[in-house]
N, C-alpha and C. Protein backbone atom coordinates (compact mmCIF):
# COMPACT_ATOMS: atom_id res chain seq x y z
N UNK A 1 0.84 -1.18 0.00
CA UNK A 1 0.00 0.00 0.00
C UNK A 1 0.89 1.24 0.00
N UNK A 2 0.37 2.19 -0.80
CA UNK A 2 1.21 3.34 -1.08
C UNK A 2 1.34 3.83 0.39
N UNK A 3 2.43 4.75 0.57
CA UNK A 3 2.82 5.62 1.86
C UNK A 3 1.98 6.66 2.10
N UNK A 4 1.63 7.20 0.88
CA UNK A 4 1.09 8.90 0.63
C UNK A 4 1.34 9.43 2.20
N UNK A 5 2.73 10.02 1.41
CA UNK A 5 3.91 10.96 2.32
C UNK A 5 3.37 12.45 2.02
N UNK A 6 3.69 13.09 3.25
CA UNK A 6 2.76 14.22 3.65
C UNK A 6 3.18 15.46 2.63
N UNK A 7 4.53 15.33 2.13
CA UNK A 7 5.00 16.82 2.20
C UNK A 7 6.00 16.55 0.79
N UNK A 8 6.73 17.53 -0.11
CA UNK A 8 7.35 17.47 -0.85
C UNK A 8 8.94 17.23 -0.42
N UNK A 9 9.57 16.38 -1.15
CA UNK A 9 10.95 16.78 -0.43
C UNK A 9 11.76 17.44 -0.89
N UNK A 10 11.27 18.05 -1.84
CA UNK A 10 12.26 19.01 -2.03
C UNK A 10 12.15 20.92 -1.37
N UNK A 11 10.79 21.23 -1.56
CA UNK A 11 10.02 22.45 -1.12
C UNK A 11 9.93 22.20 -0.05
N UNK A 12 9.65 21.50 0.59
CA UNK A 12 8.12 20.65 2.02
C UNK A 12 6.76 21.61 1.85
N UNK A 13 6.25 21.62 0.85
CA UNK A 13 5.39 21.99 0.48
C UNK A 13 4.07 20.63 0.89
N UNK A 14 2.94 20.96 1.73
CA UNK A 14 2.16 20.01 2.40
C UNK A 14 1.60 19.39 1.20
N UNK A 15 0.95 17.65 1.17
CA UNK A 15 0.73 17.25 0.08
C UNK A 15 -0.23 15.95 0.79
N UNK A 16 -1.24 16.34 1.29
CA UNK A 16 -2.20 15.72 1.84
C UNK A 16 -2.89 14.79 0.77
N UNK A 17 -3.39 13.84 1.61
CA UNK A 17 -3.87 12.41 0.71
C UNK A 17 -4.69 12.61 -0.16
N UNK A 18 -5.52 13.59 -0.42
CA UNK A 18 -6.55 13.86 -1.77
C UNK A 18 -5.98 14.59 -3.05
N UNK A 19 -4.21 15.31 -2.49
CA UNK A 19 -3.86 16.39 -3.47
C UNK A 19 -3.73 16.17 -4.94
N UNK A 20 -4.08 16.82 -5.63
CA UNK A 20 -3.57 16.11 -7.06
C UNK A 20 -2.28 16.94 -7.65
N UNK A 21 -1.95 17.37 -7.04
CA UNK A 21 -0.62 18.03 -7.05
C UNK A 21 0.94 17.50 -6.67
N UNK A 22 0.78 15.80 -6.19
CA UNK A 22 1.77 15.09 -5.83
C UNK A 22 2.13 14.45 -6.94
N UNK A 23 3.81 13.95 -6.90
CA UNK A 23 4.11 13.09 -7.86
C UNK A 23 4.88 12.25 -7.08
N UNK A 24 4.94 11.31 -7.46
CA UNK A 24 5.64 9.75 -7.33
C UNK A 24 6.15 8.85 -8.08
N UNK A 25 7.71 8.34 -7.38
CA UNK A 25 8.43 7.10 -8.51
C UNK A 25 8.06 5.86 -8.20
N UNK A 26 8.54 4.83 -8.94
CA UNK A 26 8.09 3.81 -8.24
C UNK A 26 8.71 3.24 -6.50
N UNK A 27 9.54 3.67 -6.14
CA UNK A 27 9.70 3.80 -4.65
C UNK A 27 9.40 4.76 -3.96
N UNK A 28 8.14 5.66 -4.12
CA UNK A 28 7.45 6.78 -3.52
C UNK A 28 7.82 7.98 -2.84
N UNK A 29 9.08 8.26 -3.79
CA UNK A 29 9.53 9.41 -3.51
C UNK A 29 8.97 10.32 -3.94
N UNK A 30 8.44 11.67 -3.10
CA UNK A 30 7.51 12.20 -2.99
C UNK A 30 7.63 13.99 -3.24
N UNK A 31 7.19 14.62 -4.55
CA UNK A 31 7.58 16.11 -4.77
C UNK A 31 6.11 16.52 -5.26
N UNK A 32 6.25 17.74 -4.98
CA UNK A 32 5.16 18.32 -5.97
C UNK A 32 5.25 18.82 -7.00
N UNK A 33 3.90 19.01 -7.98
CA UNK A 33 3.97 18.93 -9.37
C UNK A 33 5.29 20.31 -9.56
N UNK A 34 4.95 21.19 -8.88
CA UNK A 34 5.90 22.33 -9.39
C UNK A 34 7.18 22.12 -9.48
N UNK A 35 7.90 21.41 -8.21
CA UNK A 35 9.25 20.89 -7.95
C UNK A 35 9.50 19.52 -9.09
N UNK A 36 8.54 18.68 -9.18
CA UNK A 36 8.70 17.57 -10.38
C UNK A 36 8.73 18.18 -11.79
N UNK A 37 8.56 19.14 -12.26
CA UNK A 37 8.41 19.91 -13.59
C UNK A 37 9.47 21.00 -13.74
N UNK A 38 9.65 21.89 -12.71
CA UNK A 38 10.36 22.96 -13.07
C UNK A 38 11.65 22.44 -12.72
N UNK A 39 12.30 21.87 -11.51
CA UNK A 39 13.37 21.82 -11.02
C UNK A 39 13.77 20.17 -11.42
N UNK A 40 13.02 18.88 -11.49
CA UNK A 40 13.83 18.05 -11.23
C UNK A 40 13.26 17.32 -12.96
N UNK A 41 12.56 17.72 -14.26
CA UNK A 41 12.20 17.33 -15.07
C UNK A 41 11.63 15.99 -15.15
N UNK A 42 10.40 16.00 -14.35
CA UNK A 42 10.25 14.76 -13.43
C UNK A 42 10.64 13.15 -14.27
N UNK A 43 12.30 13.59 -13.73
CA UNK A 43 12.64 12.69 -12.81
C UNK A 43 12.85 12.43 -11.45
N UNK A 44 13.04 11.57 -10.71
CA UNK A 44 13.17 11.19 -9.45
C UNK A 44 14.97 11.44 -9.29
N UNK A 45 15.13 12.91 -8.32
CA UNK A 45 16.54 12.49 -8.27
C UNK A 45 17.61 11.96 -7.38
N UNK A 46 16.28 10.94 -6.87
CA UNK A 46 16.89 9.74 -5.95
C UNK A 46 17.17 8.63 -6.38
N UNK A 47 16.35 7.99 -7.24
CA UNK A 47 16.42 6.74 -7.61
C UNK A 47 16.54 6.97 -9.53
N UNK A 48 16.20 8.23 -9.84
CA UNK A 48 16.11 8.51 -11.85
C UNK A 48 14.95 7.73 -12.11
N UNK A 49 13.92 7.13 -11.40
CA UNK A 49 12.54 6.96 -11.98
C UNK A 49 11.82 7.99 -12.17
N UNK A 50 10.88 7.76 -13.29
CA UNK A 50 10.02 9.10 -13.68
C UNK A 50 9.00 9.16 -12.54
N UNK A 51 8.46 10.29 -12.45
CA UNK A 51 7.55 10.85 -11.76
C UNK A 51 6.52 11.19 -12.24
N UNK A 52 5.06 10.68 -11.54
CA UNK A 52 3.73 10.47 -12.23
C UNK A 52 2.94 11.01 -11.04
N UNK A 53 1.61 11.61 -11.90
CA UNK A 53 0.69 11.69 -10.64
C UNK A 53 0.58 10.63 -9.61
N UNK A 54 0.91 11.00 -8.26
CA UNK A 54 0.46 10.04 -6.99
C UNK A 54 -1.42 9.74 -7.17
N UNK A 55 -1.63 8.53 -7.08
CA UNK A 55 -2.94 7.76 -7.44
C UNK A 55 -3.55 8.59 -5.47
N UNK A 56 -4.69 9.09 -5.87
CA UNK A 56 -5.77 9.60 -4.42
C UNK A 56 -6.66 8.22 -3.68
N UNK A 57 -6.18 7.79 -2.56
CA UNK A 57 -6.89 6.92 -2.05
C UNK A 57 -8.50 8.07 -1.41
N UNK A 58 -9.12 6.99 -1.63
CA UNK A 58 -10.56 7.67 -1.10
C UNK A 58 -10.92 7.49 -0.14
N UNK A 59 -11.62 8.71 0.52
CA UNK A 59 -11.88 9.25 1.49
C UNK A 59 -12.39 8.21 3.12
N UNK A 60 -13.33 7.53 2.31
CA UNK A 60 -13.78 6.42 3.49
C UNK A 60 -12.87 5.12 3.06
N UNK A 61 -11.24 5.11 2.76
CA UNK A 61 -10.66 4.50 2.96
C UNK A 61 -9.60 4.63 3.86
N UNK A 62 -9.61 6.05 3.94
CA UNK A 62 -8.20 6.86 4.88
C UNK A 62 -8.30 6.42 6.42
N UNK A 63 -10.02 6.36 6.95
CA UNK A 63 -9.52 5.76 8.23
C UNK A 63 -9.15 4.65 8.84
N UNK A 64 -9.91 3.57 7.66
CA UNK A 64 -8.24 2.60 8.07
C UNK A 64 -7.38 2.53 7.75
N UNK A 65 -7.22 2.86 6.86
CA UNK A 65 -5.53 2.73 5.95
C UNK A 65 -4.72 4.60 6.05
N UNK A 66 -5.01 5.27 6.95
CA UNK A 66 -4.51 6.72 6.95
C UNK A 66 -3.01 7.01 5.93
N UNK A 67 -2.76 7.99 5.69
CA UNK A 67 -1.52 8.63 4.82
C UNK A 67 -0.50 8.52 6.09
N UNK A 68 0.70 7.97 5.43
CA UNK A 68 2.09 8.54 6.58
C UNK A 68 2.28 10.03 7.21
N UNK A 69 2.87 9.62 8.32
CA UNK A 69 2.47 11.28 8.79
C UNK A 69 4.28 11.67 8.68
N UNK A 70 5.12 10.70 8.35
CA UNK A 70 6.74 10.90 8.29
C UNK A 70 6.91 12.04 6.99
N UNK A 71 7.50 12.94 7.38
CA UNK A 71 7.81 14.20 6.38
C UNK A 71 9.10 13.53 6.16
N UNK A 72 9.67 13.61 4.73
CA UNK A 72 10.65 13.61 4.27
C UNK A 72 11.59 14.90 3.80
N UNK A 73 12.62 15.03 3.93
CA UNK A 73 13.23 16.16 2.96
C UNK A 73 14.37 16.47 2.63
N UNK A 74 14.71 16.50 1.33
CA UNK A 74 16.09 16.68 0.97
C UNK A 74 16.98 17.82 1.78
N UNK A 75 17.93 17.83 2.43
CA UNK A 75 18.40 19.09 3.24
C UNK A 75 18.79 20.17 2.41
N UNK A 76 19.58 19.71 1.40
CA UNK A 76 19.97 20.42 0.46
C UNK A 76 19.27 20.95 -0.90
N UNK A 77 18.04 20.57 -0.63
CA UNK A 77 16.86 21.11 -1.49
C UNK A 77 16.81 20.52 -2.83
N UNK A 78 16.24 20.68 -4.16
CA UNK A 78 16.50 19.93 -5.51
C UNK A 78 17.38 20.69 -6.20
């Protein structure tokens, strides 16, 4: 089951479980659309997987299965 990680790691720009503004590689490294487009040409520049819209789990699924609440973030920014 996906992580849907809270925040961008490159900005920490918040990126809550409904956003459609998240992107994701296939190991769920986690930016937003602005940081995946302008700065990192979405690619992933952790692993060089492309970066795709993060899939929105629905709403009366979140309380059992809730989003990670672990913020990630590059220190050194993208």
């Amino acid at each position: 089951m996906l992580q849907l990680r809270p925040n961008c790691e490159c900005c920490d720009k918040d990126l809550p479980p409904g956003s459609t503004n998240a992107r994701i590689c296939s190991f769920e490294c986690t930016f937003c659309s602005d940081c995946a487009s302008t700065h990192l040409n979405n690619v992933c520049p952790n692993c060089g997987g492309e970066l795709v819209a993060r899939p929105r789990r629905p709403e009366a699924k979140l309380a059992a299965n809730p989003a990670s609440t672990e913020r990630v973030l590059k220190p050194a920014g993208c």
